[in-house]
Protein backbone atom coordinates (compact mmCIF):
# COMPACT_ATOMS: atom_id res chain seq x y z
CA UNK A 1 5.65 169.15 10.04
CA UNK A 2 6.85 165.83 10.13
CA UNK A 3 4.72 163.47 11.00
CA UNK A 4 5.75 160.11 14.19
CA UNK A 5 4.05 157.08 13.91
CA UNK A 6 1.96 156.10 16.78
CA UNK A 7 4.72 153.39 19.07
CA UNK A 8 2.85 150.74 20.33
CA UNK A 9 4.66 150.18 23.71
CA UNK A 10 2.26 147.83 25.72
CA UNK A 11 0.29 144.82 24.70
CA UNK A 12 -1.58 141.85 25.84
CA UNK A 13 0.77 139.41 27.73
CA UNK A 14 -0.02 135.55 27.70
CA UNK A 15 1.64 134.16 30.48
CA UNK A 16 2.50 130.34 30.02
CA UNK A 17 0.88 127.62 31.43
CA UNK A 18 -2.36 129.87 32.09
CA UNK A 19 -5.53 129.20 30.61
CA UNK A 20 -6.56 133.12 30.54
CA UNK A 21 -4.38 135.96 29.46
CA UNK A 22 -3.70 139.18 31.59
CA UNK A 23 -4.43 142.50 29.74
CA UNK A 24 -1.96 144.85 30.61
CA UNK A 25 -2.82 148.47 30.06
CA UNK A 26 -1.96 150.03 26.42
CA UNK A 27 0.79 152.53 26.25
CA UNK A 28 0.64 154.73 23.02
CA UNK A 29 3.07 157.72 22.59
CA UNK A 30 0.84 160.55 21.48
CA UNK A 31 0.07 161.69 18.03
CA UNK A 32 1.36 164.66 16.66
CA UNK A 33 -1.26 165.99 15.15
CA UNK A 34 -4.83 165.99 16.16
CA UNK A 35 -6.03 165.10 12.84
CA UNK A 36 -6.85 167.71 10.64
CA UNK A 37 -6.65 166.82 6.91
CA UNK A 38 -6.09 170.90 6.70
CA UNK A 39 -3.18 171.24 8.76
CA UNK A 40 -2.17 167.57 9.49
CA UNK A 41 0.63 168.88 11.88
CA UNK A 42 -1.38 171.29 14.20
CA UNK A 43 -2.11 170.25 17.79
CA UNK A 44 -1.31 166.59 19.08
CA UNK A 45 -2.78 163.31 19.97
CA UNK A 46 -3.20 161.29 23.00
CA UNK A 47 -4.07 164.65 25.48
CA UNK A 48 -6.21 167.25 26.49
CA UNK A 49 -5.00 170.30 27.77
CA UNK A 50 -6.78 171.57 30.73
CA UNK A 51 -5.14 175.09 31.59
CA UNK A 52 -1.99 176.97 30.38
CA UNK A 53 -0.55 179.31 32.78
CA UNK A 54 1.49 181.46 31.24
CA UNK A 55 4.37 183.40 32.65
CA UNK A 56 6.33 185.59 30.05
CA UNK A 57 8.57 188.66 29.65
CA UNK A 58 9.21 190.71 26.71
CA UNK A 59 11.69 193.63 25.18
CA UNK A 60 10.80 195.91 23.03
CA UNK A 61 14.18 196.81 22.22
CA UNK A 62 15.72 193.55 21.17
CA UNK A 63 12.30 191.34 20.31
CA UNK A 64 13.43 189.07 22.47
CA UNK A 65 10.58 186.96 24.28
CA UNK A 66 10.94 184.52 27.82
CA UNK A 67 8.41 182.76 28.72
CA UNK A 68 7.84 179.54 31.79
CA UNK A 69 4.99 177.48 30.58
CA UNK A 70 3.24 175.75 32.89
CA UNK A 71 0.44 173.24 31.00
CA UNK A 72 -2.23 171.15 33.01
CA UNK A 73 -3.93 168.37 30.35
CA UNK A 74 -5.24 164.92 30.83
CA UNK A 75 -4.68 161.92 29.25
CA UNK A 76 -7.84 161.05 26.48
CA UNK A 77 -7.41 156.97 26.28
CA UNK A 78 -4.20 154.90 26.72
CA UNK A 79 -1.47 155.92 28.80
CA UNK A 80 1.04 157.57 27.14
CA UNK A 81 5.02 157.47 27.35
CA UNK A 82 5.71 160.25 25.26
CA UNK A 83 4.17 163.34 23.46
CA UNK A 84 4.61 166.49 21.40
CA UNK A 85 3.57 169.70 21.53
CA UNK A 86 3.74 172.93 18.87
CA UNK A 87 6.31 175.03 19.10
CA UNK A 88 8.15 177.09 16.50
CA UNK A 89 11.65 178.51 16.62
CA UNK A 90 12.00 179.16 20.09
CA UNK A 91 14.65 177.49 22.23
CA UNK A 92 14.12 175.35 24.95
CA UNK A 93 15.81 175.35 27.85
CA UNK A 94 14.06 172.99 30.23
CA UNK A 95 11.00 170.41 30.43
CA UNK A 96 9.32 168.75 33.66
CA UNK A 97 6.57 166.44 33.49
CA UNK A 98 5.37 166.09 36.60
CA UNK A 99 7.89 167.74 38.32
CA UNK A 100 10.66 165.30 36.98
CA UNK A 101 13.04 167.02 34.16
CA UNK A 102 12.83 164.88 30.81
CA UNK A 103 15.13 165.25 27.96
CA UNK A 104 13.00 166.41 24.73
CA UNK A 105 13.65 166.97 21.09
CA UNK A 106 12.97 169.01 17.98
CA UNK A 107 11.64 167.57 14.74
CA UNK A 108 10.17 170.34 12.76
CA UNK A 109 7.56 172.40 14.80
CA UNK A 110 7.05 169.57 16.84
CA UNK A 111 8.52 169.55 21.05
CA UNK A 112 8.86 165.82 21.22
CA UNK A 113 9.24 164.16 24.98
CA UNK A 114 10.70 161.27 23.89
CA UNK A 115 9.16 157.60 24.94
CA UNK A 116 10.94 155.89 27.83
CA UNK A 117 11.54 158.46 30.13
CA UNK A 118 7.57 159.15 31.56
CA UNK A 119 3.89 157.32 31.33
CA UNK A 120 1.93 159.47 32.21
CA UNK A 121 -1.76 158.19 32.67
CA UNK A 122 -4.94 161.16 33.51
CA UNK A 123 -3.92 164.55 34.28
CA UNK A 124 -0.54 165.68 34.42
CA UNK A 125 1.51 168.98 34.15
CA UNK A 126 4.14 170.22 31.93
CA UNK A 127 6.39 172.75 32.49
CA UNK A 128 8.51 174.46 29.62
CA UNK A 129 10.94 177.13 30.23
CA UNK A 130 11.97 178.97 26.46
CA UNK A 131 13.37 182.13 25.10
CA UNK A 132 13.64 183.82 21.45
CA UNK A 133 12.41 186.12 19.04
CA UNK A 134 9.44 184.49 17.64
CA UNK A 135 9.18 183.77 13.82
CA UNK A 136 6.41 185.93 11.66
CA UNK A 137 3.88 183.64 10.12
CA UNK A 138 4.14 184.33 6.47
CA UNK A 139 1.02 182.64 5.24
CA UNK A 140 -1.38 183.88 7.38
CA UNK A 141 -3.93 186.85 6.51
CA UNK A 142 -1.96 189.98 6.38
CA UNK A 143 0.32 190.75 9.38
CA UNK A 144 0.50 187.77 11.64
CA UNK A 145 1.84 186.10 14.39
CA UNK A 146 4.68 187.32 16.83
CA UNK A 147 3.94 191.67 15.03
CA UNK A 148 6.39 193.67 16.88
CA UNK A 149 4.77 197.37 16.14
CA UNK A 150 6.28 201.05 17.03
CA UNK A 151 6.09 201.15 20.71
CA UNK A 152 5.29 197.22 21.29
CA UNK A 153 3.90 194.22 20.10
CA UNK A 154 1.30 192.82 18.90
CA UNK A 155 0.17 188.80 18.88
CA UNK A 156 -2.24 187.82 16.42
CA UNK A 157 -3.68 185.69 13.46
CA UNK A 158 -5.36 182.46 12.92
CA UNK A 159 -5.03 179.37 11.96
CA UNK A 160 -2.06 178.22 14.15
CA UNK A 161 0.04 181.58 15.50
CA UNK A 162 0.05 180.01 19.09
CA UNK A 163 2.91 178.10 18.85
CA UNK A 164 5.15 181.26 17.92
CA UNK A 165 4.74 182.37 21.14
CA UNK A 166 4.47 179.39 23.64
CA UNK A 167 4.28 175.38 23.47
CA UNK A 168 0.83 174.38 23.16
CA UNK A 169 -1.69 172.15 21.54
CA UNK A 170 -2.09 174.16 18.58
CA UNK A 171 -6.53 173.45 16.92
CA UNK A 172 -8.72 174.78 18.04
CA UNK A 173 -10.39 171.20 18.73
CA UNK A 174 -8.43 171.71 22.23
CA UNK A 175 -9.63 174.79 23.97
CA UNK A 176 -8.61 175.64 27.64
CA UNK A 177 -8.56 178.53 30.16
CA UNK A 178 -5.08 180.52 30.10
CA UNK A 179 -3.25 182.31 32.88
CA UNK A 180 -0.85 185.10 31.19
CA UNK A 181 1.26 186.92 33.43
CA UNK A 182 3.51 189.69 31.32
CA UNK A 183 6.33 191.47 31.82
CA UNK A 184 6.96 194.27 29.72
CA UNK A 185 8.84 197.74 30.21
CA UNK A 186 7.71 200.46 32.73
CA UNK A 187 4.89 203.00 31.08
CA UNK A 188 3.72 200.04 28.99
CA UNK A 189 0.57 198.51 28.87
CA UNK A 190 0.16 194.80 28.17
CA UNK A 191 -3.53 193.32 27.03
CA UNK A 192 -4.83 190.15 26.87
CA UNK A 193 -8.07 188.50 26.83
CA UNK A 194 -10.36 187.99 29.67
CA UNK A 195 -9.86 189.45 33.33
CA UNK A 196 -7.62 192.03 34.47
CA UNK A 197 -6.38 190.01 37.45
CA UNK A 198 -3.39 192.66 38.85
CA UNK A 199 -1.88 195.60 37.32
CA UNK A 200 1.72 194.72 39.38
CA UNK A 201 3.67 197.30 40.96
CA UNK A 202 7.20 199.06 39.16
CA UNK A 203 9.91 196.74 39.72
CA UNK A 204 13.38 197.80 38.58
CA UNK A 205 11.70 199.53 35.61
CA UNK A 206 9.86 196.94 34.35
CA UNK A 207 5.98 195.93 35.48
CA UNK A 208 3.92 192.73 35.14
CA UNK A 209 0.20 192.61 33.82
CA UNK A 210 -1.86 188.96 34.85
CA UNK A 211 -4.66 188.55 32.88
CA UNK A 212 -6.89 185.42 32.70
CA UNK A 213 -9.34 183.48 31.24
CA UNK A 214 -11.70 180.82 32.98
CA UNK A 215 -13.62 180.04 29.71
CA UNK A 216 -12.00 177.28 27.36
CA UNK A 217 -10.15 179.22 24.79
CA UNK A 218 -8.81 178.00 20.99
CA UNK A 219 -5.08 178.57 21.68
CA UNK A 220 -5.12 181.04 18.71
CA UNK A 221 -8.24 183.15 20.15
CA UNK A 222 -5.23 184.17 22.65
CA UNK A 223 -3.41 187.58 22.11
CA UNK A 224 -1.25 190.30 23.60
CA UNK A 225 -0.67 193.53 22.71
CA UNK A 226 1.67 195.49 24.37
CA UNK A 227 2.33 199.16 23.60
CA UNK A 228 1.10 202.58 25.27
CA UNK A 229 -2.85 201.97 25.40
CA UNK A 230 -5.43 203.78 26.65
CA UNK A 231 -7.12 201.08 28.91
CA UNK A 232 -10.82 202.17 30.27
CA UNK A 233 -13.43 199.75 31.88
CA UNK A 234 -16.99 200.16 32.24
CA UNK A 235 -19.92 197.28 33.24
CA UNK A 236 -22.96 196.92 31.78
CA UNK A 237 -25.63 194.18 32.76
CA UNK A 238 -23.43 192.29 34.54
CA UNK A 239 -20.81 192.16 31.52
CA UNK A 240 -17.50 194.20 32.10
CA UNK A 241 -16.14 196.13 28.63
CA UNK A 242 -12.27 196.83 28.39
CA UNK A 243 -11.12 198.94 25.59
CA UNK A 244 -7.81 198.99 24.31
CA UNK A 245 -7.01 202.01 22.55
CA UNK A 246 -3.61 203.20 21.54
CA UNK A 247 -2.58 206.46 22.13
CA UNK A 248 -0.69 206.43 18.74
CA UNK A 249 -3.80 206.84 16.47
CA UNK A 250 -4.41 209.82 15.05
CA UNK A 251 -7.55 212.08 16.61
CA UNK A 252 -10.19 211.54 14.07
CA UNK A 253 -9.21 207.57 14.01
CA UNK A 254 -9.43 207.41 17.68
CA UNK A 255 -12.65 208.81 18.03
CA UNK A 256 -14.59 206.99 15.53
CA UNK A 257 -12.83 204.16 17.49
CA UNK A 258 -14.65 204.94 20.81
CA UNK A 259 -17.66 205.64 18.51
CA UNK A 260 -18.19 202.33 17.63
CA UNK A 261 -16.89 200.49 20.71
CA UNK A 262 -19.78 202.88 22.70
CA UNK A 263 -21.74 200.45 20.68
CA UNK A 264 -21.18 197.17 22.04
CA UNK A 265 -23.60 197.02 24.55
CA UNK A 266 -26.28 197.03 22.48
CA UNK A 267 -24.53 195.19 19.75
CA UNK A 268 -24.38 192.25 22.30
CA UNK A 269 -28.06 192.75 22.98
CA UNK A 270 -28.83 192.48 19.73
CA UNK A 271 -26.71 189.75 19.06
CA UNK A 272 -27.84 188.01 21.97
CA UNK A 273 -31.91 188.20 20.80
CA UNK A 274 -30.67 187.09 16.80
CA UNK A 275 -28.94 184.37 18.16
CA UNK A 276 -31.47 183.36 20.73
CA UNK A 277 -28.50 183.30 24.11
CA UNK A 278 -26.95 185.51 26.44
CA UNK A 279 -23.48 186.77 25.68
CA UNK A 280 -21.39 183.50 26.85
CA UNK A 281 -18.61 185.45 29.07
CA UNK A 282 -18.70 187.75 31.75
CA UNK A 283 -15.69 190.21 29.63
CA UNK A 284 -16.22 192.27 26.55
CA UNK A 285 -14.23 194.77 24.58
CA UNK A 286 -11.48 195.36 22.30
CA UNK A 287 -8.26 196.46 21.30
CA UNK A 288 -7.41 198.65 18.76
CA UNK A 289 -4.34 198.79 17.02
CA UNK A 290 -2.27 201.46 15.16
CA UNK A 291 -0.77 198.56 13.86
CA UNK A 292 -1.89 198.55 9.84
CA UNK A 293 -3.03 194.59 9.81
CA UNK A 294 -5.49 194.75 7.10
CA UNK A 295 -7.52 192.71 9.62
CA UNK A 296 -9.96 192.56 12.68
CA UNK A 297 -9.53 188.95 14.78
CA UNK A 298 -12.26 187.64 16.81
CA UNK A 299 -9.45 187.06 19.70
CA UNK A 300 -12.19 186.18 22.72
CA UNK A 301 -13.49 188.39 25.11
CA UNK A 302 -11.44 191.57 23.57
CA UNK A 303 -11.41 191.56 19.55
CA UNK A 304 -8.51 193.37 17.78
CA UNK A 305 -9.32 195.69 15.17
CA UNK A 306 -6.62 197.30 12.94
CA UNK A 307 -6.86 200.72 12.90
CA UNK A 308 -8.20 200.75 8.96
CA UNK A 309 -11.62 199.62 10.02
CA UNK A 310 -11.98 203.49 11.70
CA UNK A 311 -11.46 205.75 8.81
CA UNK A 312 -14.99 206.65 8.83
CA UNK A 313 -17.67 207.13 11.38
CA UNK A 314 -20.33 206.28 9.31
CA UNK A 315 -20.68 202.30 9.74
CA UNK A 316 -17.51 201.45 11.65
CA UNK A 317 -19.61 199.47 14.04
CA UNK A 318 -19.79 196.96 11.78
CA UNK A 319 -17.11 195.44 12.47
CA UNK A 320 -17.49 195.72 16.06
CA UNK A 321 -20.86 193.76 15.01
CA UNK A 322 -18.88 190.79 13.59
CA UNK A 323 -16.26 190.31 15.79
CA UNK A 324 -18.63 190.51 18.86
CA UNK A 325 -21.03 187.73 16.85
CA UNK A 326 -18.01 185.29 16.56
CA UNK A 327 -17.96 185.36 20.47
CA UNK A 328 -20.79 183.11 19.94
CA UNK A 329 -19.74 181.32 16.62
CA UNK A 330 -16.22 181.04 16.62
CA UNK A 331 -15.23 181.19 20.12
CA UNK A 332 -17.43 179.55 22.28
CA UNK A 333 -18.73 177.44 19.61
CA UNK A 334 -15.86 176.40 17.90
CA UNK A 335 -14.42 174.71 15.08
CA UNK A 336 -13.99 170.99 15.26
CA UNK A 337 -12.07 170.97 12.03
CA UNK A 338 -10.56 174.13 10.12
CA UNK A 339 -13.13 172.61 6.71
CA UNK A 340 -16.11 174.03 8.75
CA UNK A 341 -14.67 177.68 8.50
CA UNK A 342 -18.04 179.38 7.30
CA UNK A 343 -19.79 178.36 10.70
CA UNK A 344 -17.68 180.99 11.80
CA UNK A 345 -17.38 183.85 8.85
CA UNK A 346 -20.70 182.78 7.64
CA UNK A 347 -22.96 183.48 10.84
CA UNK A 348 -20.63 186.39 11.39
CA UNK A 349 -21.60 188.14 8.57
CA UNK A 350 -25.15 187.39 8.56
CA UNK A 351 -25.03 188.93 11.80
CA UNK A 352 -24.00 192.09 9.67
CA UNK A 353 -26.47 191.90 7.40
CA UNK A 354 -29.28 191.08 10.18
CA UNK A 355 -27.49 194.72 12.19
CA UNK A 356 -28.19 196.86 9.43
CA UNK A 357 -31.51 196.04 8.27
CA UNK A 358 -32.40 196.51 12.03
CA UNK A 359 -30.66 199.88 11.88
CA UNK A 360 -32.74 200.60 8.77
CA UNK A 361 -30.63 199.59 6.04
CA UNK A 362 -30.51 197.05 2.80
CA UNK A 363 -32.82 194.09 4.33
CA UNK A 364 -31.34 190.60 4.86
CA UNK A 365 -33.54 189.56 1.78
CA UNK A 366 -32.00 192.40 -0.59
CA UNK A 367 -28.19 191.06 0.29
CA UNK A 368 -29.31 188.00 -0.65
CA UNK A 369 -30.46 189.24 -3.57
CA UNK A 370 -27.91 190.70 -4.81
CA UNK A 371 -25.85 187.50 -3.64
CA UNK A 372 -28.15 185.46 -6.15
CA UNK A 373 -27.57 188.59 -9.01
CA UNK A 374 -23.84 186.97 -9.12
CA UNK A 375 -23.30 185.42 -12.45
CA UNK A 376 -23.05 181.79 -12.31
CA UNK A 377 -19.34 182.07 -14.34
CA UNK A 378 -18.22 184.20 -12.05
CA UNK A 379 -15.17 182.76 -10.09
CA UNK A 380 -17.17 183.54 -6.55
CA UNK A 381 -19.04 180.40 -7.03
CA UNK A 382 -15.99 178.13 -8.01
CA UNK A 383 -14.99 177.48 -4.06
CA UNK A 384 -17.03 174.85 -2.21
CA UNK A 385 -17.36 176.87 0.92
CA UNK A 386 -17.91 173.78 2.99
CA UNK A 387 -14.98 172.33 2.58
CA UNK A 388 -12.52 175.19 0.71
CA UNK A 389 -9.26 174.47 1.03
CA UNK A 390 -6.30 175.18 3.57
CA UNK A 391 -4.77 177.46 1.27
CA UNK A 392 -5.42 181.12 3.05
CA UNK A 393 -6.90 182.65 0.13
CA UNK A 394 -9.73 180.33 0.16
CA UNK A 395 -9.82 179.65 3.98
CA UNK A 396 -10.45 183.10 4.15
CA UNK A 397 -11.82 184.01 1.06
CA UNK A 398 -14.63 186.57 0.34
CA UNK A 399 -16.73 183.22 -0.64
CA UNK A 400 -16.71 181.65 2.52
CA UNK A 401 -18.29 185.04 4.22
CA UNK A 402 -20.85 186.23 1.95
CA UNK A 403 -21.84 182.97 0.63
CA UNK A 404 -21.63 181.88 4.15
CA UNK A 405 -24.10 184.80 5.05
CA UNK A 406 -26.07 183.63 2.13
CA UNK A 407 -26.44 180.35 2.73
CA UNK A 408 -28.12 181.19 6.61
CA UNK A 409 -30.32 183.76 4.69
CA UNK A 410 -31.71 181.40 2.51
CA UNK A 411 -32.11 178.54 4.62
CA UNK A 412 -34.24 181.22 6.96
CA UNK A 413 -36.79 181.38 3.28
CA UNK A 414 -36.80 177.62 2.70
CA UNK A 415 -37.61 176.84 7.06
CA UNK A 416 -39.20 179.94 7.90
CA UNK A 417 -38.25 182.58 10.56
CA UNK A 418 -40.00 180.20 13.38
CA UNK A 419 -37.94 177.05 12.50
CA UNK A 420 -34.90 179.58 11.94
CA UNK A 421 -35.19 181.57 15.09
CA UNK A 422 -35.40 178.28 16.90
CA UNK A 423 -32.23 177.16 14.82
CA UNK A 424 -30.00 179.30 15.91
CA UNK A 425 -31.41 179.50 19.84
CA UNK A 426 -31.15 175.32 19.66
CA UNK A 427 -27.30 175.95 18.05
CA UNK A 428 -25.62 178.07 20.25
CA UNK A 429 -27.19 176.72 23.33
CA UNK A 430 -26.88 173.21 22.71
CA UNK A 431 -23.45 173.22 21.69
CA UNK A 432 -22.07 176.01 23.71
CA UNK A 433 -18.75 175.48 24.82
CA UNK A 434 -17.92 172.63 22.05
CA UNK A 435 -16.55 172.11 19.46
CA UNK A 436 -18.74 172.15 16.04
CA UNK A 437 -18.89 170.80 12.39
CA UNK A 438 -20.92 171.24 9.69
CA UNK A 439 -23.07 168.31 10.19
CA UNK A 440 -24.29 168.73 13.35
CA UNK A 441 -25.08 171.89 12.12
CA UNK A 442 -26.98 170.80 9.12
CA UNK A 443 -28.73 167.64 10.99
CA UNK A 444 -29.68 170.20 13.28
CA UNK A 445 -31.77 172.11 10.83
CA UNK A 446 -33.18 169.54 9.10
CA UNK A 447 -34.43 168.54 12.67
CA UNK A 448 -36.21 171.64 13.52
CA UNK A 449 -37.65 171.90 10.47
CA UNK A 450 -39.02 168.74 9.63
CA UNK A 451 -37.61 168.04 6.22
CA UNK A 452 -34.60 166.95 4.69
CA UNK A 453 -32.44 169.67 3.47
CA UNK A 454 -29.48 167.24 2.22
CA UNK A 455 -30.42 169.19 -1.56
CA UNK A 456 -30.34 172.15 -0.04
CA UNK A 457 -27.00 172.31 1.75
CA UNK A 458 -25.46 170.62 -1.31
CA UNK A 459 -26.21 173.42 -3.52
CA UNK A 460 -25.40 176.21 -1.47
CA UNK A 461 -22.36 174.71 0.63
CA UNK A 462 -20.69 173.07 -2.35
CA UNK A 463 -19.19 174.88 -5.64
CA UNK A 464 -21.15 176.45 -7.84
CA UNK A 465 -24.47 178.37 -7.80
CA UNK A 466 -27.07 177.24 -6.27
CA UNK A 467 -30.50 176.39 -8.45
């Protein structure tokens, strides 16, 4: 996207014949971009957004998606008389800051309110009515974005799918709690994250589903899946699991679905003793998909897994295991830049590895092992996994999750399990509900443990093997 200069519209006025000058308050029109070298045109300066409420309606038969976006931020330093927010493709039929209508324009992904015609100064509330048939991300991992599938849709991907489907502040940086009412089609279901506020009455064949989520949420944690699902709800220690599953999949797929998802309850108590916290919502669950993704998404509260990950019964809960981990890393804590990716991947599959030695498989130690067995030539090491590059292949790359996991694993040898158990507790507490980098994280450690571990973090979170 095209980046707009910052436009300096106040300044300090020296009025004549005064001995002091008046400072008048600065005026700034917001950034747009939040200022990630990674994706220097993903969410937007000058704001923080507070709340989206959500009100949209989609066909099935034509694709075609209409939505009234309601957004509550607040100003972060100067007042501001203009700003942008991410939004691809879809047309725009009306904006109101405020409650007063403002004209706005279009430079690449970018919804520009244009300087002159607002200041707005602490919170404030923007309302976007749009309509369209939302663009497919192409360079995401595997299916992505706006997926319409057989009897539905589906909404899903990372790094920025949000604004396909609805104006927003598009990094993760800027999490908020989301109100999504749907309307979809009679006999469908619609799914979304968090609490299953009202199942609406049939109204002239078509039904709305508000869902909603209190916890701050990275704008692409949010999905939707629409389709015929099997929805089912069960509470365990004060945690409520929703499952997802469509009615499409095939017998033996669907079952060693519900196989696994049986599991989470005790996944999240296990997860919630390795990471040393309780489970940080009160929702849990999933959705599963007939839809052939080629990926599971950490989307929060209610993961989507693509059906692939249930061809077998035999260790389809892990998975389950790593999705349900990045509820801690990944979704509460969050990323602070998109550089710091293997916080996420990393912890989630160590979590993995940490599940099945407890289930009395290869030990933590042995995956580490064969990790380290890696020859030193071999193009695994070449990525620095601390800072890999925006391009997906290395965002996402196998690197940045096993030598992620690897990295945790080893820095549990050189602290000990104490200092480590005590890591992780003093991470996920501490910085619950923020956003994270890598930094914290490794001051952090060399905190609790007591020694500088500036060598160590070099060799195992830059390129090349470690010595």
């Amino acid at each position: 996207m095209r980046r707009r200069p910052l436009l300096l519209t106040g300044a300090l006025v020296v009025l004549t014949g005064c001995s002091s000058a008046v400072l008048q308050p600065l005026t700034l029109f917001g950034a747009p971009g939040i200022g990630d070298p990674y994706y220097p045109g993903d969410g937007n300066g000058g704001y923080d957004v507070e709340r989206y409420d959500l009100d949209i309606a989609y066909d099935p038969a034509d694709d075609v998606l209409t939505g009234v976006a309601t957004i509550t931020a607040t100003t972060t330093g100067a007042r501001l008389s203009g700003f942008s927010l991410d939004l691809v493709g879809l047309d725009v039929s009306a904006v109101e800051v405020d409650g007063t209508p403002v004209e706005v324009t279009r430079e690449g992904d970018e919804l520009v309110v244009d300087p002159g015609q607002v200041v707005v100064d602490g919170d404030f509330a923007v309302r976007v009515e749009y309509s369209g048939v939302p663009e497919p991300v192409e360079d995401g991992p595997g299916q992505s974005g706006v997926v319409p599938t057989p009897d539905g849709v589906l909404v899903v991907g990372q790094p920025d799918v949000a604004a396909t489907w609805f104006p927003v502040n598009d990094h993760p940086r800027d999490a908020a709690a989301v109100q999504l009412a749907v309307t979809v089609p009679e006999g469908l279901v619609a799914v979304s994250n968090g609490t299953l506020v009202e199942r609406g009455e049939p109204v002239d064949g078509q039904r709305t589903w508000t869902w909603r989520t209190d916890e701050p949420m990275a704008p692409y944690l949010l999905t939707l899946a629409v389709g015929d699902y099997e929805l089912t709800e069960r509470e365990v220690d004060g945690v409520t699991y929703r499952d997802a599953v469509s009615r499409r999949l095939s017998e033996r797929l669907a079952g060693n679905a519900r196989t696994a998802l049986d599991r989470q309850p005790e996944v999240v108590d296990f997860l919630a003793e390795l990471f040393g916290s309780p489970y940080p919502f009160t929702e849990c669950g999933a959705i599963v998909t007939d839809s052939p993704l080629g990926f599971a998404l950490e989307t929060q509260t209610r993961p989507i897994y693509a059906r692939d990950f249930f061809g077998s019964a035999d260790g389809a809960e892990l998975v389950v295991v790593h999705e349900l981990a990045h509820q801690w890393t990944g979704d509460d804590l969050r990323l602070d830049r998109w550089r710091d990716i293997w916080l996420n991947e990393g912890f989630a599959t160590y979590a993995e590895w940490a599940w099945t030695e407890a289930q009395g498989g290869e030990t933590v130690a042995d995956q580490l092992a064969a990790v380290l067995d890696t020859d030193a030539d071999d193009e695994f090491w070449t990525p620095a996994i601390g800072d890999p590059g925006p391009a997906t292949e290395d965002l996402f790359g196998e690197a940045v999750y096993v030598r992620g996991a690897a990295t945790l694993a080893a820095l549990r040898e050189e602290v000990g399990d104490d200092a480590f158990t005590d890591l992780l507790s003093r991470w996920t507490t501490g910085r619950a509900g923020q956003a994270v980098t890598t930094d914290e994280f490794t001051g952090l450690a060399a905190e609790v443990a007591g020694t500088d571990l500036t060598d160590f973090f070099d060799g195992w979170l830059g390129a090349g093997k470690p010595t």
